[in-house]
Protein backbone atom coordinates (compact mmCIF):
# COMPACT_ATOMS: atom_id res chain seq x y z
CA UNK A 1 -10.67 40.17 35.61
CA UNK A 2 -8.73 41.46 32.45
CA UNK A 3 -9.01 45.21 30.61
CA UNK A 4 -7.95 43.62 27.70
CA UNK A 5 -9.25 40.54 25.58
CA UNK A 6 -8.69 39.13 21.93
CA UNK A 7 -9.80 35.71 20.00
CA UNK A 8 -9.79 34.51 16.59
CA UNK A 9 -11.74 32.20 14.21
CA UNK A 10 -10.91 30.41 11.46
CA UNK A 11 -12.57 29.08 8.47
CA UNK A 12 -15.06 29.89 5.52
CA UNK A 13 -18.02 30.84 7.10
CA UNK A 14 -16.69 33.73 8.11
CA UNK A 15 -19.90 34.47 9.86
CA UNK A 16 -19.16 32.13 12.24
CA UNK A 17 -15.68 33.02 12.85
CA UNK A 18 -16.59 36.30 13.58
CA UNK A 19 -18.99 35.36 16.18
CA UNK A 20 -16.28 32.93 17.42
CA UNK A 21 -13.66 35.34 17.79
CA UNK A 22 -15.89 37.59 19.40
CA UNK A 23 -16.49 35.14 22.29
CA UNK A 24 -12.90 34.50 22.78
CA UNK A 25 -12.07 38.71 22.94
CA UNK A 26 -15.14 39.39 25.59
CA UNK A 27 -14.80 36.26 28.21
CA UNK A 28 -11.51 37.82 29.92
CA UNK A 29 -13.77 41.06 29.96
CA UNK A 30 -16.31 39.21 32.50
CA UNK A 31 -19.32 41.20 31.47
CA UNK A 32 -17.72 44.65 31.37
CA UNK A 33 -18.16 46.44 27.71
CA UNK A 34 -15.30 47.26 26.13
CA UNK A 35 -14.42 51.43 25.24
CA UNK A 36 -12.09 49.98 22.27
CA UNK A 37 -12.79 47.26 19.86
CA UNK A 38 -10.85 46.12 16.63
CA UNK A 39 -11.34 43.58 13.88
CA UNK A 40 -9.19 42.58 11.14
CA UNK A 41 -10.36 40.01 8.56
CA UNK A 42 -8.81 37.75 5.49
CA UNK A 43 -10.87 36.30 2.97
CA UNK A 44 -13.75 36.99 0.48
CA UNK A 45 -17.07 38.21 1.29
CA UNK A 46 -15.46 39.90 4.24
CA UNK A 47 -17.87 43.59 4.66
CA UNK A 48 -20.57 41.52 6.76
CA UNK A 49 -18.15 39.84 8.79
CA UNK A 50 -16.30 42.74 10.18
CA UNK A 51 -19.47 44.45 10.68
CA UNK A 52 -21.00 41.42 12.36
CA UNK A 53 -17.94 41.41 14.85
CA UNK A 54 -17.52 44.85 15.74
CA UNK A 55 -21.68 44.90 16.63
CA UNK A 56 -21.08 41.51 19.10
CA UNK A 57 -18.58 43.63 20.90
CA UNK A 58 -20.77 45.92 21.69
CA UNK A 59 -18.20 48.48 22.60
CA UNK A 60 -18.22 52.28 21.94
CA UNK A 61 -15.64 53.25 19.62
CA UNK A 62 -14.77 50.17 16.85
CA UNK A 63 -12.62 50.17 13.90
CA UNK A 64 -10.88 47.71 11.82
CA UNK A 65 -10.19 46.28 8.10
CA UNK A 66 -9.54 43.65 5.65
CA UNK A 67 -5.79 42.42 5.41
CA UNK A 68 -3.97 39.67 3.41
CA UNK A 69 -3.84 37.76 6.89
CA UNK A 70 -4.63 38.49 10.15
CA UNK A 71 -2.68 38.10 14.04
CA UNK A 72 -4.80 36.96 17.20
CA UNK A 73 -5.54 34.31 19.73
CA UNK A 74 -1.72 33.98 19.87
CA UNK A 75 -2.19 32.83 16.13
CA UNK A 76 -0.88 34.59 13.32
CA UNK A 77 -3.15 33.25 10.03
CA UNK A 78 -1.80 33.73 6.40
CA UNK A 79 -3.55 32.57 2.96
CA UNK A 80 -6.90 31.33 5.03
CA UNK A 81 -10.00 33.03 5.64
CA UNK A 82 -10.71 34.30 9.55
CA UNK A 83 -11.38 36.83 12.12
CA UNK A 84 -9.40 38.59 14.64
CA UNK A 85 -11.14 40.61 17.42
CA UNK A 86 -9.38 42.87 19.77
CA UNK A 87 -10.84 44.77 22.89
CA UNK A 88 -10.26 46.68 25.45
CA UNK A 89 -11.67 48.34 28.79
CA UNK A 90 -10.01 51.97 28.97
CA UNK A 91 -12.16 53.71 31.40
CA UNK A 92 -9.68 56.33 31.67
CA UNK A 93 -9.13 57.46 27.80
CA UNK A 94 -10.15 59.35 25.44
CA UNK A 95 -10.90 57.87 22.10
CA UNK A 96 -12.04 59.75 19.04
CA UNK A 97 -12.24 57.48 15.10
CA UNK A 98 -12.05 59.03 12.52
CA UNK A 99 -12.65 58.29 8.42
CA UNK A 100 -9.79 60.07 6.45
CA UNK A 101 -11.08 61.05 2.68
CA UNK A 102 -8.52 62.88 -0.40
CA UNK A 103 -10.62 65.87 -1.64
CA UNK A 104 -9.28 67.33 -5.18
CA UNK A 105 -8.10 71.07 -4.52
CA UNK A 106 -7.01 73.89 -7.04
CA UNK A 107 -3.46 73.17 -5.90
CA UNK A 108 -4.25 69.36 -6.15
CA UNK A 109 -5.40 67.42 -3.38
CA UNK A 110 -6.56 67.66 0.33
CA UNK A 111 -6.88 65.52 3.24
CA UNK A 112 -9.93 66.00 5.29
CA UNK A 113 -11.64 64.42 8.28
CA UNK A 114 -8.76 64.63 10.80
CA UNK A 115 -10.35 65.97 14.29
CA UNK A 116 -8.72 68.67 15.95
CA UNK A 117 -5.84 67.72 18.75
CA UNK A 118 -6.85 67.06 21.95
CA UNK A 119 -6.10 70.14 24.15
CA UNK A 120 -4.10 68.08 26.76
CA UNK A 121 -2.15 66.45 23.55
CA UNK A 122 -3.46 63.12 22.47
CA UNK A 123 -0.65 60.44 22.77
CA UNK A 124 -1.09 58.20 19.71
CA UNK A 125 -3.53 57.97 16.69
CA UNK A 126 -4.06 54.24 15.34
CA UNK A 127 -4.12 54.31 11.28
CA UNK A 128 -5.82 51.98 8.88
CA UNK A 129 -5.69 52.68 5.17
CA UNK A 130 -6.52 51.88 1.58
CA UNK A 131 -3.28 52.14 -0.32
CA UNK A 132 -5.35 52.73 -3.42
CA UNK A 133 -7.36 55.43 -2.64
CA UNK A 134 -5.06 56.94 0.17
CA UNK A 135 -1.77 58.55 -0.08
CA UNK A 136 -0.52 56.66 2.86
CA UNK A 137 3.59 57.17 2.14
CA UNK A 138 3.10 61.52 1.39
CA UNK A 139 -0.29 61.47 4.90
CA UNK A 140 2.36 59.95 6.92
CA UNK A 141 5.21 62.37 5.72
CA UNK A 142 3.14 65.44 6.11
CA UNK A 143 1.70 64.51 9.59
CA UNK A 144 5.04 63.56 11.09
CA UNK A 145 5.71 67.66 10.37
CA UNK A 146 2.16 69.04 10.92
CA UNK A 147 1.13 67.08 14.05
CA UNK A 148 4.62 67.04 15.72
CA UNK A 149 5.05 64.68 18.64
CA UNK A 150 2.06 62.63 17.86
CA UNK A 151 2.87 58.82 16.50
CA UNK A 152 0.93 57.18 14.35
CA UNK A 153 0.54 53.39 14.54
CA UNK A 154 -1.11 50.95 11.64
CA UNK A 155 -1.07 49.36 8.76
CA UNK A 156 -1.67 49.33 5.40
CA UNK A 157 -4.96 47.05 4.25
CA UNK A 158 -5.52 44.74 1.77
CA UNK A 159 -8.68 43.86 -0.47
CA UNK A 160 -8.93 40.47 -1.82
CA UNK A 161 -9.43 41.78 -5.67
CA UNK A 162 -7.90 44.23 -5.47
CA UNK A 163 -8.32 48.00 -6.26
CA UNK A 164 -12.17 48.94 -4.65
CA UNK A 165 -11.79 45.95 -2.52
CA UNK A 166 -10.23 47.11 0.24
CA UNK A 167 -13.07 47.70 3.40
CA UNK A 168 -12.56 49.67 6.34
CA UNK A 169 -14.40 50.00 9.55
CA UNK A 170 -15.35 52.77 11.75
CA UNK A 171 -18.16 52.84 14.55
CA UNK A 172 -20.35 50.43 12.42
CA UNK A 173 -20.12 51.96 9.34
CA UNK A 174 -17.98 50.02 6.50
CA UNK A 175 -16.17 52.56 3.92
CA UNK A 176 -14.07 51.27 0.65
CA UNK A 177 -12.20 54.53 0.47
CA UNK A 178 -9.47 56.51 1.84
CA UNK A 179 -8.30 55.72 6.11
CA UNK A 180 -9.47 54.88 9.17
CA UNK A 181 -8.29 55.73 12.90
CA UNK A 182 -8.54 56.73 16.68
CA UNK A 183 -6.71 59.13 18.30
CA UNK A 184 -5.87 57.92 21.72
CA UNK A 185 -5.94 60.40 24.96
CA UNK A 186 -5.12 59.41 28.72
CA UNK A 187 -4.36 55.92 27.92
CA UNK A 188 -0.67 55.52 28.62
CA UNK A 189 0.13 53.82 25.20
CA UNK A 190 3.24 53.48 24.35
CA UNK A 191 4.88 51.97 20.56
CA UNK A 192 7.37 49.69 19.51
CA UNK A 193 8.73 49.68 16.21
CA UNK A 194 11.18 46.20 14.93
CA UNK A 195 12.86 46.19 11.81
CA UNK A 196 13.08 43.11 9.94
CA UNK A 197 16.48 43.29 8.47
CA UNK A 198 20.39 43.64 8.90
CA UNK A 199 22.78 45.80 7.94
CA UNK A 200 25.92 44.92 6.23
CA UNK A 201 28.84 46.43 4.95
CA UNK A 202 30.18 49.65 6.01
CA UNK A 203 27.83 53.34 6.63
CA UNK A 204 28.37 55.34 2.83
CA UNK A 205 27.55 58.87 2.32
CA UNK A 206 25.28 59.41 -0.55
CA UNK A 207 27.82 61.72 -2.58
CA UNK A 208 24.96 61.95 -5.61
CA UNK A 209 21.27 61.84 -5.41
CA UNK A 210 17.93 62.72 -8.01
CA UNK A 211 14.85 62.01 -6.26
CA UNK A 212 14.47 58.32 -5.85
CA UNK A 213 17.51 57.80 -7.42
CA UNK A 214 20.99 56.79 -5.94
CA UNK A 215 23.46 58.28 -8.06
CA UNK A 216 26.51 57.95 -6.02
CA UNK A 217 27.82 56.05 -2.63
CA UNK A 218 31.33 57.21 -1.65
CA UNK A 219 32.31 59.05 -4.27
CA UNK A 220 32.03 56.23 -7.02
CA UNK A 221 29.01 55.46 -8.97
CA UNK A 222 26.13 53.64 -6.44
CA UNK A 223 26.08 50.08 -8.90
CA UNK A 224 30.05 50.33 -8.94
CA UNK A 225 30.17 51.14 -4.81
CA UNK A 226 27.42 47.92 -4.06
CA UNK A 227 29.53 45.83 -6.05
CA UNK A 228 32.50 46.51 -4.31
CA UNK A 229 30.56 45.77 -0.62
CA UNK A 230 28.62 42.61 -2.02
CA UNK A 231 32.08 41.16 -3.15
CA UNK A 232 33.62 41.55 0.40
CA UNK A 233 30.58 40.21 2.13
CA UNK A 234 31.27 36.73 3.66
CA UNK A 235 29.34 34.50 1.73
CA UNK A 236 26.35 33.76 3.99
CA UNK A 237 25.66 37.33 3.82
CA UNK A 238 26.09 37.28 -0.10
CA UNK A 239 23.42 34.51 -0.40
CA UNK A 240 21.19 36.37 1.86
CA UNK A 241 22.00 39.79 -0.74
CA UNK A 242 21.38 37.50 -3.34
CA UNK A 243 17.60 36.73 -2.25
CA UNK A 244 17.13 40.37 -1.66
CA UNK A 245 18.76 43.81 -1.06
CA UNK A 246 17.69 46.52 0.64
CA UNK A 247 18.91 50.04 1.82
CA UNK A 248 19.23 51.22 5.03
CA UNK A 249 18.82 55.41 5.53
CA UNK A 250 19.98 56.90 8.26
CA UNK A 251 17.02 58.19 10.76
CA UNK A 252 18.77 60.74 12.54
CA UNK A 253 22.53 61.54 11.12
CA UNK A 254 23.44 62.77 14.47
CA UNK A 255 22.43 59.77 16.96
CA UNK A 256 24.90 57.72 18.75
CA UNK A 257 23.42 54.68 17.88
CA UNK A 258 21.93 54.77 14.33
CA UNK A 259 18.52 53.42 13.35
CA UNK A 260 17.63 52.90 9.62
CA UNK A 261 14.91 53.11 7.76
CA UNK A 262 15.16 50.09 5.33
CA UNK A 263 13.62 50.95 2.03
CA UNK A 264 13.54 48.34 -0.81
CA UNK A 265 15.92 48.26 -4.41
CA UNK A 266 13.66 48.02 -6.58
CA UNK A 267 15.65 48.40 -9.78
CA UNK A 268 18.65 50.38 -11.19
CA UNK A 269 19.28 53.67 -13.80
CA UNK A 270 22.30 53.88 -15.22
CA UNK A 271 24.60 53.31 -12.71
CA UNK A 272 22.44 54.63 -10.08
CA UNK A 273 20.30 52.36 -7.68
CA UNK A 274 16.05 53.06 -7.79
CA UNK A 275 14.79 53.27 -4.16
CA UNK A 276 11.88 53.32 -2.48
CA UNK A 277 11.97 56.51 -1.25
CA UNK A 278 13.31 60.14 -1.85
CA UNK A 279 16.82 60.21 -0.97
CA UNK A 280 19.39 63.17 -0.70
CA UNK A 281 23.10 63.93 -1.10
CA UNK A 282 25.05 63.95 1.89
CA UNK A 283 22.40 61.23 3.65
CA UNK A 284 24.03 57.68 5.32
CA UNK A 285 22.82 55.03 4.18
CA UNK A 286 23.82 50.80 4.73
CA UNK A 287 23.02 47.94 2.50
CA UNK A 288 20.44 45.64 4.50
CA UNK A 289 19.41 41.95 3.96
CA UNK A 290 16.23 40.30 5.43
CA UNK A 291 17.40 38.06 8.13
CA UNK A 292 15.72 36.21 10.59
CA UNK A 293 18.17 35.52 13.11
CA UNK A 294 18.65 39.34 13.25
CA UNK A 295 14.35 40.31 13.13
CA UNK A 296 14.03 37.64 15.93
CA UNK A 297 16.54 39.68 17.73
CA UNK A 298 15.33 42.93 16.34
CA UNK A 299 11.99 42.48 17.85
CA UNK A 300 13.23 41.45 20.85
CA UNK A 301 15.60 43.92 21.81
CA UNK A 302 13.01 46.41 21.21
CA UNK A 303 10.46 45.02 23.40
CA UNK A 304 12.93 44.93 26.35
CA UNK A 305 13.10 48.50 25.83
CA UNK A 306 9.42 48.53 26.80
CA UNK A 307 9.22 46.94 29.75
CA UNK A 308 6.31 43.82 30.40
CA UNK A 309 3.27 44.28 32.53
CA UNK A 310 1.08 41.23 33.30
CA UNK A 311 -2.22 42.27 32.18
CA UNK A 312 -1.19 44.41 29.17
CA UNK A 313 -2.75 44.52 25.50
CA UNK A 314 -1.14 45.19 22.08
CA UNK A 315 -1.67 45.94 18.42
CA UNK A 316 0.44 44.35 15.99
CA UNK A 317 1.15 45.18 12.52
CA UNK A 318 3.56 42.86 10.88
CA UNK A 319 4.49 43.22 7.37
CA UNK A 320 3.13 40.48 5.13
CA UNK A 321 6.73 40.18 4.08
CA UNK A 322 7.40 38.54 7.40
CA UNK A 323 5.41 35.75 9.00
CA UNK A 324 5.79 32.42 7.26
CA UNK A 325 7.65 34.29 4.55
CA UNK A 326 10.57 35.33 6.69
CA UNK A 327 10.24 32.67 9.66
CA UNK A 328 10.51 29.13 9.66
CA UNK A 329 8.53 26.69 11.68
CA UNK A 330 11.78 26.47 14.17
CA UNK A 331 10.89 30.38 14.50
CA UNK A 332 7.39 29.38 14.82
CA UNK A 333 6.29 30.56 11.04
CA UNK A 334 3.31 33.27 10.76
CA UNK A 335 2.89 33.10 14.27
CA UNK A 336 6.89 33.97 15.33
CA UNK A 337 5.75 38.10 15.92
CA UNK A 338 2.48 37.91 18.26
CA UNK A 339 4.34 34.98 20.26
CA UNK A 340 6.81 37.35 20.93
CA UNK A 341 5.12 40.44 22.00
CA UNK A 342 2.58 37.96 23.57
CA UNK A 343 5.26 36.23 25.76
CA UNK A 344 8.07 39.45 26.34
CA UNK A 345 5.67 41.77 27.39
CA UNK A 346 3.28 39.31 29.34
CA UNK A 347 0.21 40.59 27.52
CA UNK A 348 -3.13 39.03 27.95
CA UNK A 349 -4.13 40.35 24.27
CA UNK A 350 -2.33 40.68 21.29
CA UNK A 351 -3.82 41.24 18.01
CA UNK A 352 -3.43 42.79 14.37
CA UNK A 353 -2.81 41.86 10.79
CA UNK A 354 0.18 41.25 7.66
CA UNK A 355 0.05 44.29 6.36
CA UNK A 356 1.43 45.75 3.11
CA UNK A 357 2.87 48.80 4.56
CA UNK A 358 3.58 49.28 8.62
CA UNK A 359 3.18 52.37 10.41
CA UNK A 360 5.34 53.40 13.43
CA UNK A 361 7.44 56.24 14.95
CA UNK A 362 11.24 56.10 14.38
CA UNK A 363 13.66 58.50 15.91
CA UNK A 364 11.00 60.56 17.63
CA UNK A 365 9.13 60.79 13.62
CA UNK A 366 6.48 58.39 12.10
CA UNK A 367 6.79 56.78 9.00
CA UNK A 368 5.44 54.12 6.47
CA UNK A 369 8.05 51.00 6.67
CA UNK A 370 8.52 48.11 5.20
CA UNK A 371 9.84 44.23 6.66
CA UNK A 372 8.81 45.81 10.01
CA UNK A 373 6.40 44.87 13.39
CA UNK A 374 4.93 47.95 14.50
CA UNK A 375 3.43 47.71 17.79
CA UNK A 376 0.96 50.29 20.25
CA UNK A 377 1.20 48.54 23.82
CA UNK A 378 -1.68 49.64 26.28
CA UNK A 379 0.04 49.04 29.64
C-alpha cells in the first residue's frame, strides 16, 4: 500500500483526462484519502478541469495550475492538452495553502496572504505563481531574507493566451491572480535543485557593474573579455556558445566547490553584457552553455546527494527550456527529467510541470532560476 500516487491523461477532452488521471493518482492509495493533492494542466478551457481533478481526489489540502506542459505518470507532455494529478498520504504533517495577492501601498506595493511560521519551523513552502500579476523574481528575493531557512519550491505558470490566463488552484477555489502555495510542517521533505547548463572558460571577477549591466570582466571591457574566452573555447563548446550563452554567478564566493546561478544574456550596452539579473562589482561569474550531456549529469549527481527510498514521492518543476527542447529522444525527450528522479530515487510518484521560471534553494538561499529541475522529495 503506497503514501504516494500520481497519473496522467491525455487528450482534448480534458474532462476526461482529468478524471483519468485521477484514477491513476488514487489506486496505489487503496482507499485511503490523500492529506496532499496537486494538479497541473496544459491546454485551453483548462479552469473546469483542474477543479474537476482536485474534487475526485477528495483530499484535504489541494493546489495546482495551468503550465505550458505538464510531468506525470512517468510522462513528461509538451504542446498537447492533459492532466497531471499528484497525491499524497502525510498523516504526520502539517499543511497550510495559501493565495498570495500584491496590494498597492503608499511606498508602492505589498504582499499579503502569507500565514504566519509554524512555531516548530515549517520545513518547505511549495510556490505556484502568475508571472503577470506576481512579482515572482523580487517575492522570492525578499523571502529568501525575511523567512530565513525556509526553501521555497515551484514554478512559474503559464496561461494559454496569455496575460489574465494564467489559473491557479487552492482548496477548490480557482484564482487568475497573484500565487499559490503550502507550507509544509513534519513531513521530512527534502529539495533538489539541477542546473541545466555548463560552465566554460575560466571564473572572472566582475571589475565593473550598473545594475543589470556587465560593464567589466577582468579588468577589460565584458564584450572585449567574452570574446577573448569564446575564441579559446574548443570548438564544440563554441557551437554550443553559438546556440546560446549564458552567465554563471557565483552563489556563495566563499564555498569550496562553487555553484552558479545561470542567468541568461539577453543583449549587450556598449561594451557591457545585459543580464538577467542584478549583478555587482567584485562578484565571480563563468560563461555557461546549455548542454545536455552535462544537465543529464547535473541532475544526476544531485539526486545521489539525496539518497533513494522505495516508496518515495516528488514534485518536479522543469524549465520549459528543457524537455524535448534540450533532450533528444536518445535522452528520452520531454520525458528525460521525471525518468530520472522516477528511477534514482525509486519513487512511486513523480509529478509537476515545464515551467517558465523554477523555484529552488541554492547555497542554503532560494531563488527564481532558469534551465533548471527543481525538485521537493517526500521520503
Amino acid at each position: 500500500m503506497g503514501r504516494f500516487g500520481d497519473g496522467i491523461g491525455v487528450g482534448s477532452d480534458l474532462a476526461q483526462a482529468a478524471e483519468t488521471a485521477v484514477a491513476a493518482a488514487l489506486a496505489p492509495l487503496h482507499g485511503r484519502t490523500p492529506d496532499l493533492a496537486m494538479v497541473f494542466v496544459s491546454g485551453p478551457h483548462a479552469a473546469g478541469a483542474g477543479e474537476r481533478a482536485l474534487a475526485l481526489t477528495g483530499a484535504t489540502a489541494t493546489l495546482g495550475c495551468t503550465a505550458d506542459g505538464v510531468i506525470g505518470g512517468g510522462l513528461g507532455v509538451e504542446g498537447r492538452s492533459a492532466v497531471s494529478v499528484w497525491v499524497g498520504v502525510l498523516p504526520d504533517a502539517r499543511l497550510r495553502t495559501f493565495h498570495l495577492e500584491v496590494m498597492p501601498t503608499d511606498g508602492g506595493a505589498a504582499v499579503i496572504g502569507l500565514p504566519e511560521r509554524a512555531p516548530s519551523g515549517d520545513e518547505a513552502a511549495v510556490l505556484l505563481a502568475d508571472p503577470y500579476s506576481f512579482p515572482v523574481d523580487g517575492f522570492v528575493s525578499r523571502a529568501a531574507t525575511a523567512l530565513a531557512g525556509l526553501p521555497f519550491v515551484g514554478g512559474v505558470a503559464h496561461g494559454p493566451a496569455g496575460p489574465g490566463s494564467t489559473r491557479l488552484w487552492v482548496d477548490g477555489r480557482t484564482v487568475d491572480r497573484g500565487a499559490v502555495g503550502v507550507l509544509i510542517e513534519g513531513a521530512s521533505v527534502r529539495t533538489v535543485v539541477s542546473q541545466g547548463c555548463r560552465a566554460v572558460g575560466p571564473a572572472m571577477t566582475v571589475t565593473a557593474a550598473s545594475g543589470n549591466v556587465v560593464q567589466g570582466l577582468a579588468g577589460l571591457p565584458a564584450l572585449e573579455k567574452v570574446r577573448q574566452v569564446l575564441a579559446d573555447l574548443v570548438p564544440p563548446d563554441q557551437a554550443l556558445a553559438s546556440s546560446g550563452l549564458h552567465l554563471g554567478i557565483a552563489a556563495d564566493e566563499y564555498a569550496e566547490e562553487q555553484d552558479y546561478l545561470v542567468r541568461g544574456i539577453v543583449g549587450a550596452e556598449g561594451d557591457g553584457l545585459v543580464v538577467g539579473d542584478l549583478v555587482q562589482v567584485g562578484q565571480t561569474v563563468r560563461l555557461q552553455v546549455r548542454d545536455a550531456d552535462a544537465a543529464d549529469h547535473g541532475l544526476r549527481s544531485a539526486l545521489a546527494r539525496c539518497p533513494g527510498q522505495p516508496g518515495s514521492g516528488a514534485l518536479l518543476f522543469s524549465c520549459n527550456g528543457r524537455g524535448g527542447h534540450l533532450f533528444g529522444p536518445s535522452y528520452g525527450g520531454a520525458s528525460h527529467d521525471v525518468e530520472v528522479v522516477r528511477s534514482t530515487l525509486a519513487a512511486d510518484a513523480v509529478a509537476g510541470f515545464f515551467a517558465g521560471g523554477e523555484i529552488g534553494p541554492v547555497a542554503g538561499r532560494t531563488h527564481l532560476h532558469s534551465f533548471t529541475a527543481s525538485v521537493l522529495v517526500f521520503p
